[in-house]
PDB file of N, CA and C in Angstrom:
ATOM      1  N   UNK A   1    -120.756 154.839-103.199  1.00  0.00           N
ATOM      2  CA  UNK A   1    -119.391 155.265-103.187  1.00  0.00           C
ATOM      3  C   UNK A   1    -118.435 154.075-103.135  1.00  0.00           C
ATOM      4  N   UNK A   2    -118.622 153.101-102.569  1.00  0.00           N
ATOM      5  CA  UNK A   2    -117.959 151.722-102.074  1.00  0.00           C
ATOM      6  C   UNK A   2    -117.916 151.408-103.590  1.00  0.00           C
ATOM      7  N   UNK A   3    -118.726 151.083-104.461  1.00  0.00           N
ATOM      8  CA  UNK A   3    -118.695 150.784-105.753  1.00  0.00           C
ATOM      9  C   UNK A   3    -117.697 151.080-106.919  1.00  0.00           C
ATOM     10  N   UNK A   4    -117.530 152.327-106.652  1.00  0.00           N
ATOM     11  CA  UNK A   4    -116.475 153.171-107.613  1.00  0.00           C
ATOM     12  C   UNK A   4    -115.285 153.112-107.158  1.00  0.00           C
ATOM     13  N   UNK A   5    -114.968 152.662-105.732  1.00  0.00           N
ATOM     14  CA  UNK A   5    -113.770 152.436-105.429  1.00  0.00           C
ATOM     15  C   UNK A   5    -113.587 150.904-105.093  1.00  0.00           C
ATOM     16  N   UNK A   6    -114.648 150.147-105.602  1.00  0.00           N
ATOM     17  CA  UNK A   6    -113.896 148.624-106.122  1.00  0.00           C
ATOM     18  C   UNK A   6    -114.090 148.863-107.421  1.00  0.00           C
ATOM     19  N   UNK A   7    -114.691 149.290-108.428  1.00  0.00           N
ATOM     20  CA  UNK A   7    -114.669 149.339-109.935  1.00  0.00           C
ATOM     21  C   UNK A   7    -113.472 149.631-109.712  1.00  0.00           C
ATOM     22  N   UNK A   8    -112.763 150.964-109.265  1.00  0.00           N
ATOM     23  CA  UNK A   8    -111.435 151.437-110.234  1.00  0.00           C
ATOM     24  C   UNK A   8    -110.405 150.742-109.340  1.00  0.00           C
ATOM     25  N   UNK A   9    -110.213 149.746-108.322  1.00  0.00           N
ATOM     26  CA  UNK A   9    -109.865 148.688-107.535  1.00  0.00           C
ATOM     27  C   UNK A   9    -109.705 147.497-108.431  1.00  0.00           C
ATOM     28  N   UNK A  10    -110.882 147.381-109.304  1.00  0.00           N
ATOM     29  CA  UNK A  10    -110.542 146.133-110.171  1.00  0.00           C
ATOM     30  C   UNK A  10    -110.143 146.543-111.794  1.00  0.00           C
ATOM     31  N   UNK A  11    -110.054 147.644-112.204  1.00  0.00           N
ATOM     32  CA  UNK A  11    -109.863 148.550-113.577  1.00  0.00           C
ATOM     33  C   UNK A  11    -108.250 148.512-113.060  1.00  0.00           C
ATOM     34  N   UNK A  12    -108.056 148.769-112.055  1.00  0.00           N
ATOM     35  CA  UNK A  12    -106.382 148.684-111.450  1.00  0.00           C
ATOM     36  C   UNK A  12    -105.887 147.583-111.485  1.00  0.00           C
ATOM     37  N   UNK A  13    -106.442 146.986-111.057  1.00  0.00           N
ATOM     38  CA  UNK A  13    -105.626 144.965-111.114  1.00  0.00           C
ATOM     39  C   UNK A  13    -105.513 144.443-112.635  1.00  0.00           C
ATOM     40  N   UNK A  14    -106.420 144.579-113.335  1.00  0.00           N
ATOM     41  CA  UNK A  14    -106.784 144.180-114.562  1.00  0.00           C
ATOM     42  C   UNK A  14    -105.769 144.935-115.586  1.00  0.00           C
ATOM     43  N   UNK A  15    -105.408 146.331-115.290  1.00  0.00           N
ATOM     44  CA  UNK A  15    -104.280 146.961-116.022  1.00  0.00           C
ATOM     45  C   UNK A  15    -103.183 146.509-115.525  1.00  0.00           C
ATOM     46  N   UNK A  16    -102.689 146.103-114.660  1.00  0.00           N
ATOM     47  CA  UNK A  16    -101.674 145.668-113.875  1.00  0.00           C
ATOM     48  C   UNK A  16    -101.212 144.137-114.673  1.00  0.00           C
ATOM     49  N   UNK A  17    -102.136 143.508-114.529  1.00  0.00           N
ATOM     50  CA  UNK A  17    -101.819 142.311-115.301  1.00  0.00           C
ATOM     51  C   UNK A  17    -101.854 142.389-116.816  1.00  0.00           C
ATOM     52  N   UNK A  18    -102.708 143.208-117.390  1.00  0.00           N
ATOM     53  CA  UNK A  18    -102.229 143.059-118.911  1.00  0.00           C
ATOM     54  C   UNK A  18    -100.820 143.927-119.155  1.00  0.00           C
ATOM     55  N   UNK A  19    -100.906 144.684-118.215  1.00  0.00           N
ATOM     56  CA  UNK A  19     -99.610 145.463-118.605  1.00  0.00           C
ATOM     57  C   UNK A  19     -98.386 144.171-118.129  1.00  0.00           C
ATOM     58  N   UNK A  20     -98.631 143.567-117.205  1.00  0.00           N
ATOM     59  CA  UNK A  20     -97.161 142.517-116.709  1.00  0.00           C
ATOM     60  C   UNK A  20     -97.279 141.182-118.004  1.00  0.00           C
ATOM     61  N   UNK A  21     -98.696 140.791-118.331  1.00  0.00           N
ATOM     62  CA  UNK A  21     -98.417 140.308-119.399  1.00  0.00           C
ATOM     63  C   UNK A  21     -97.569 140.827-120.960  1.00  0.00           C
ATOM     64  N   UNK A  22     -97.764 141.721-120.828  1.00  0.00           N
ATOM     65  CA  UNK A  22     -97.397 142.379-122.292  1.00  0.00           C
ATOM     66  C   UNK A  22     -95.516 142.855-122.171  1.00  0.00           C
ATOM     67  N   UNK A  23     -95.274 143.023-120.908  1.00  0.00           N
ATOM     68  CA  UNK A  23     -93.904 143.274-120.474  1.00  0.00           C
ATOM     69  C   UNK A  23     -93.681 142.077-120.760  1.00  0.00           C
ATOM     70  N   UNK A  24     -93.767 140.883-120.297  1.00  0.00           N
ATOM     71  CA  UNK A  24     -93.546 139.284-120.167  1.00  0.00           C
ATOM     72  C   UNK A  24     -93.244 138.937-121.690  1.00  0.00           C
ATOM     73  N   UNK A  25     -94.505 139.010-122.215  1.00  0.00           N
ATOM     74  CA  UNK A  25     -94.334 139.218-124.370  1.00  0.00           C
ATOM     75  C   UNK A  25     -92.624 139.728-124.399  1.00  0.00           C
ATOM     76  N   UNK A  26     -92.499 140.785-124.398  1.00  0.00           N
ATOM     77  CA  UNK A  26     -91.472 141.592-124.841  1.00  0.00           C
ATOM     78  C   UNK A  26     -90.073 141.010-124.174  1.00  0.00           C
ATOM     79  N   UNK A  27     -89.984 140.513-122.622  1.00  0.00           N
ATOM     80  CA  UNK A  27     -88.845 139.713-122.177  1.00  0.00           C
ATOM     81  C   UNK A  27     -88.941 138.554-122.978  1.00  0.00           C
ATOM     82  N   UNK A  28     -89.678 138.011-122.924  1.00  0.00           N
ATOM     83  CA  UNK A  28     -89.803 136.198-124.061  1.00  0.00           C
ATOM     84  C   UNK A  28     -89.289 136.724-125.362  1.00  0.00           C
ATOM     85  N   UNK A  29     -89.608 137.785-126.106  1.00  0.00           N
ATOM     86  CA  UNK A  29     -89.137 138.081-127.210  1.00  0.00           C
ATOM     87  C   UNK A  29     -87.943 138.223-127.540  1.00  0.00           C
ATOM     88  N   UNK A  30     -86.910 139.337-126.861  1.00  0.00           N
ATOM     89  CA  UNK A  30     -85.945 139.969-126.507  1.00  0.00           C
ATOM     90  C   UNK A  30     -84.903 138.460-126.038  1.00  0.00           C
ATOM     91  N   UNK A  31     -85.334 137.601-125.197  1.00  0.00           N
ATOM     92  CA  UNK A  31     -84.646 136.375-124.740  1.00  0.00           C
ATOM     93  C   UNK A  31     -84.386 134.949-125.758  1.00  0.00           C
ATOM     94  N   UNK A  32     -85.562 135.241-126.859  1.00  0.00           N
ATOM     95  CA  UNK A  32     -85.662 134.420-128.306  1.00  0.00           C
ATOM     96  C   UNK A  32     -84.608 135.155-129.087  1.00  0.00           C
ATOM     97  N   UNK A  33     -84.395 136.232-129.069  1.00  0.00           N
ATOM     98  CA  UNK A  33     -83.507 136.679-130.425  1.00  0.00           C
ATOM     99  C   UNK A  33     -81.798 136.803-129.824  1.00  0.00           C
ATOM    100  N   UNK A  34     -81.641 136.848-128.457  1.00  0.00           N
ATOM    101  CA  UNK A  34     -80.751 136.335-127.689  1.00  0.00           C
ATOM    102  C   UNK A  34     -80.249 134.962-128.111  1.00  0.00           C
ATOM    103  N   UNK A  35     -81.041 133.852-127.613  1.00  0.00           N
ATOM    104  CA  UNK A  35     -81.183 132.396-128.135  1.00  0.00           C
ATOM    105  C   UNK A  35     -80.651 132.131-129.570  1.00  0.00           C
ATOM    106  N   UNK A  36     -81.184 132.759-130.683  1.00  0.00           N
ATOM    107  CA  UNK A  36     -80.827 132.990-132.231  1.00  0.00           C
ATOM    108  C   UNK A  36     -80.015 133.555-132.716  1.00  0.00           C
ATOM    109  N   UNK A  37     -79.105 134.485-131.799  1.00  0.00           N
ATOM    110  CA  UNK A  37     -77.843 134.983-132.111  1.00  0.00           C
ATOM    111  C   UNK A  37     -76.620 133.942-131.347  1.00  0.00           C
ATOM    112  N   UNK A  38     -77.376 133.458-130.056  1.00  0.00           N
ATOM    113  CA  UNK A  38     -76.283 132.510-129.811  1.00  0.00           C
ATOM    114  C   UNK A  38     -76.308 131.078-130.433  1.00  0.00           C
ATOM    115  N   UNK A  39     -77.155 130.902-131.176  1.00  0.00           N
ATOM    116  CA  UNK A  39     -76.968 129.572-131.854  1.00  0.00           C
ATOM    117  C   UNK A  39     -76.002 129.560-132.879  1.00  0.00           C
ATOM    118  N   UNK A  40     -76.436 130.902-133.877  1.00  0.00           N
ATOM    119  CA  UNK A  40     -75.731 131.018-135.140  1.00  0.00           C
ATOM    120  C   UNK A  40     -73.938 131.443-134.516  1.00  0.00           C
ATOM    121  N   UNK A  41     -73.713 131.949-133.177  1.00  0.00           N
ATOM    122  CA  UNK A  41     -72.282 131.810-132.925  1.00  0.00           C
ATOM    123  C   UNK A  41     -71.737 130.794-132.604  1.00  0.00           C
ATOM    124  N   UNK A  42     -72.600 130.126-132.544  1.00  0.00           N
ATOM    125  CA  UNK A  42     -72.387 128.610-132.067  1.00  0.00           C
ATOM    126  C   UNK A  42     -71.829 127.859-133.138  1.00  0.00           C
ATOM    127  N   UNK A  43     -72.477 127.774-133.920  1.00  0.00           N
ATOM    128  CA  UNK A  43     -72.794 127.095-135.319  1.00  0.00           C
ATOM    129  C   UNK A  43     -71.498 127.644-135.815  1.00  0.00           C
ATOM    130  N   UNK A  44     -71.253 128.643-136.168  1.00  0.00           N
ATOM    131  CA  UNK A  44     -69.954 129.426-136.408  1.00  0.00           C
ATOM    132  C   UNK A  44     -68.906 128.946-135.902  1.00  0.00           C
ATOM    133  N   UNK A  45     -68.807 128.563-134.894  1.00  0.00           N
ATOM    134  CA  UNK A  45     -67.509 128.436-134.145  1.00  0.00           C
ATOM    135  C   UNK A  45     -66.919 126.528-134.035  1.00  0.00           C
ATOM    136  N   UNK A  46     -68.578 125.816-134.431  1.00  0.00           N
ATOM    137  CA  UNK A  46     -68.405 124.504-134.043  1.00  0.00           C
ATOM    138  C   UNK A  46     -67.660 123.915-135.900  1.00  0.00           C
ATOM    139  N   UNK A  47     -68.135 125.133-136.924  1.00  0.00           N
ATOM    140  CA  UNK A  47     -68.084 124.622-138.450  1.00  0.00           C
ATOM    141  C   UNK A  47     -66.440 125.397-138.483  1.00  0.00           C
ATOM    142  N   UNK A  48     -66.078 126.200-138.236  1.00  0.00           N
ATOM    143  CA  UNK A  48     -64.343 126.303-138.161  1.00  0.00           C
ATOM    144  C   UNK A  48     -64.168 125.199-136.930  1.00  0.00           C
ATOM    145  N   UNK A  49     -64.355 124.456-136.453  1.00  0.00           N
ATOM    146  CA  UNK A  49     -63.371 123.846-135.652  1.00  0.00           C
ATOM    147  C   UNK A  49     -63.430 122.705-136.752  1.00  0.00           C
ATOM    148  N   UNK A  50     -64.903 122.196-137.039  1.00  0.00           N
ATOM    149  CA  UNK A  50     -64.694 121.068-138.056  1.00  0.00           C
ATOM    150  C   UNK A  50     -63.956 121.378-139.025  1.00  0.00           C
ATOM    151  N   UNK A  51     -63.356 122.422-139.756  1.00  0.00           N
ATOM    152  CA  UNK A  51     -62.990 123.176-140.550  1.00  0.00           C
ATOM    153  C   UNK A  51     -61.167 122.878-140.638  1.00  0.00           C
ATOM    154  N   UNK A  52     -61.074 123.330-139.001  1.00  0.00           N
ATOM    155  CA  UNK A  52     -59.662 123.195-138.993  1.00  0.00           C
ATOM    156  C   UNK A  52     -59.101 121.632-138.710  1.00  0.00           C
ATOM    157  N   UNK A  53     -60.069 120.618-138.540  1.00  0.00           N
ATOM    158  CA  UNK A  53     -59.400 119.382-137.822  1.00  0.00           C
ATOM    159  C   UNK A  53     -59.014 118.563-139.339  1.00  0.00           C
ATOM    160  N   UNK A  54     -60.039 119.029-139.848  1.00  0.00           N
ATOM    161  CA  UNK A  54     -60.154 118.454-141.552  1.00  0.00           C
ATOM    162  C   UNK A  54     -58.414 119.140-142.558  1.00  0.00           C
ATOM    163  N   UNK A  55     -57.680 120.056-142.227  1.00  0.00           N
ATOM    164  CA  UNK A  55     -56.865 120.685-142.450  1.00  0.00           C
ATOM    165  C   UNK A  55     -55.832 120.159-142.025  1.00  0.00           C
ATOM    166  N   UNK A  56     -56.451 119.670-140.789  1.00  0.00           N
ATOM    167  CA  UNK A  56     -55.145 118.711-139.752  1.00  0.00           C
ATOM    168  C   UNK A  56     -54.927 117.044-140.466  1.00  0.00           C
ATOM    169  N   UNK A  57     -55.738 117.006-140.846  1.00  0.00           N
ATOM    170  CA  UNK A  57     -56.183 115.509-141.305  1.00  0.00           C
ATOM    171  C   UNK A  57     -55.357 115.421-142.598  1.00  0.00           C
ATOM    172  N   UNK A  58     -55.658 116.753-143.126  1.00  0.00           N
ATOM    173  CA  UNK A  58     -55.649 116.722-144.955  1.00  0.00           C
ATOM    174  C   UNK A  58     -53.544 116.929-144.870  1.00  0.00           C
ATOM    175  N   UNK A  59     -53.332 117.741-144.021  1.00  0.00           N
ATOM    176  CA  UNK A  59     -51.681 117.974-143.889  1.00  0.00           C
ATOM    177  C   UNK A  59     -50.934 116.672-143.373  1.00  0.00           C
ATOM    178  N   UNK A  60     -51.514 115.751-142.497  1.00  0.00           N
ATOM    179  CA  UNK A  60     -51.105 114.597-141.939  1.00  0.00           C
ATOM    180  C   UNK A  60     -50.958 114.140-143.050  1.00  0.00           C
ATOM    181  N   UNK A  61     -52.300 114.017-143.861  1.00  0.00           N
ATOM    182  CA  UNK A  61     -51.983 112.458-144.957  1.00  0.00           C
ATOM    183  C   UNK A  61     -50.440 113.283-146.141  1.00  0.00           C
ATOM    184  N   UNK A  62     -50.249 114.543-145.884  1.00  0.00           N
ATOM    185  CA  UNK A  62     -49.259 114.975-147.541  1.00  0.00           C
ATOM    186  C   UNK A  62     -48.005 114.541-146.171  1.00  0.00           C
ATOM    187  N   UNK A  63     -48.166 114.398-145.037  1.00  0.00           N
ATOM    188  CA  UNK A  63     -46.508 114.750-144.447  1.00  0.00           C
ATOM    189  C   UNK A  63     -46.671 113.129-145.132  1.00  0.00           C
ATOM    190  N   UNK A  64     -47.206 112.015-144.761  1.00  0.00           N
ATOM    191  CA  UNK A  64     -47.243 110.528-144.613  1.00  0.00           C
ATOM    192  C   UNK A  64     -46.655 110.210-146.415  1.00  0.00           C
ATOM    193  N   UNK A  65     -47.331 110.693-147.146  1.00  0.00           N
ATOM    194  CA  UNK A  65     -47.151 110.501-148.741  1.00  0.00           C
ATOM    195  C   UNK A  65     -45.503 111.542-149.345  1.00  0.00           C
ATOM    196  N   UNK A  66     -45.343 112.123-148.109  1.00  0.00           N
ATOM    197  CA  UNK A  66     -44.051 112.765-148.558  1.00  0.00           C
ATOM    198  C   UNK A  66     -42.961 111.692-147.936  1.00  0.00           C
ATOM    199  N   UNK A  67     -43.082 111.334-146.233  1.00  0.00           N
ATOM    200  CA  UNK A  67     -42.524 110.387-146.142  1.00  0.00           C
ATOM    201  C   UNK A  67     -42.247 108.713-146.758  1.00  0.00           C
ATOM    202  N   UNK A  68     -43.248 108.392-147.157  1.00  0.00           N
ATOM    203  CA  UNK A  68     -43.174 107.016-148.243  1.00  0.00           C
ATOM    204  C   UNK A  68     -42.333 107.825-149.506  1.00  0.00           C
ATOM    205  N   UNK A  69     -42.621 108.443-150.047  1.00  0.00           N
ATOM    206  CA  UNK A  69     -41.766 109.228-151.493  1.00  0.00           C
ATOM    207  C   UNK A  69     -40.228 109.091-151.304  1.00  0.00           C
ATOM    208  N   UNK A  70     -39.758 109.954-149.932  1.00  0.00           N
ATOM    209  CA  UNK A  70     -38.524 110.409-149.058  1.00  0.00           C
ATOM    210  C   UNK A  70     -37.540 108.852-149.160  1.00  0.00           C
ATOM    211  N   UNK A  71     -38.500 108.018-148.441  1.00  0.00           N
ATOM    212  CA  UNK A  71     -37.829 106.703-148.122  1.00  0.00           C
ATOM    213  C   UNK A  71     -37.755 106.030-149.503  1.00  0.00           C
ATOM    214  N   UNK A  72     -38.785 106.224-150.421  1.00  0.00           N
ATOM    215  CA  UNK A  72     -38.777 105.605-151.923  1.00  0.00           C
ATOM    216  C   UNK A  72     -36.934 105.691-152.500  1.00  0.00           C
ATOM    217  N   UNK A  73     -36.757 107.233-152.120  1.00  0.00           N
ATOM    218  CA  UNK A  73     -36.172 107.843-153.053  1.00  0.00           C
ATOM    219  C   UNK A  73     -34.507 107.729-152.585  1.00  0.00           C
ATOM    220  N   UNK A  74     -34.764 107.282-150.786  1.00  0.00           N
ATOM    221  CA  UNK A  74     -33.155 106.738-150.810  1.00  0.00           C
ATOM    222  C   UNK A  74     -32.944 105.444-150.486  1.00  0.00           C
ATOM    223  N   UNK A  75     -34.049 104.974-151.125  1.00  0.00           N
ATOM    224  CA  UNK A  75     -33.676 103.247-150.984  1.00  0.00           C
ATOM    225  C   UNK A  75     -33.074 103.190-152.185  1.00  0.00           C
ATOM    226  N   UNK A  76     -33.439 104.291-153.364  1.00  0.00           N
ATOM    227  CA  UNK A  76     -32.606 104.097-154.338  1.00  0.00           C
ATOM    228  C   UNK A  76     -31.294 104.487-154.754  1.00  0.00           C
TER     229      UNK A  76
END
């Protein structure tokens, strides 16, 4: 009798852990595609900022080439 109640004593532990392993699978999984959605918002957000500084850059140089023109035009 002692037997059958460590067999299903150790049939219990042994489900216990494949089952916490296999939960564990599914959090690691679930926490990877987490990870991969926050990269690509990442990525998103870091390529408009490069996006907009380049805009800032590109409007600086027309104010600078409007001002040389401006001054060209009443020196004359």
């Amino acid at each position: 009798m002692n037997i059958n109640f460590e067999l299903f004593d150790a049939c219990y532990m042994l489900a216990g852990f494949f089952i916490g392993i296999v939960l564990s699978f599914i959090y690691i999984a679930n926490l990877k595609k987490e990870m991969k959605l926050l990269k690509r918002q990442y990525e998103k957000k870091s390529i408009g900022a490069d996006d907009s500084s380049l805009r800032v850059k590109t409007l600086e140089n027309k104010i600078k080439t409007l001002e040389t023109a401006l001054k060209k035009q009443m020196e004359e």
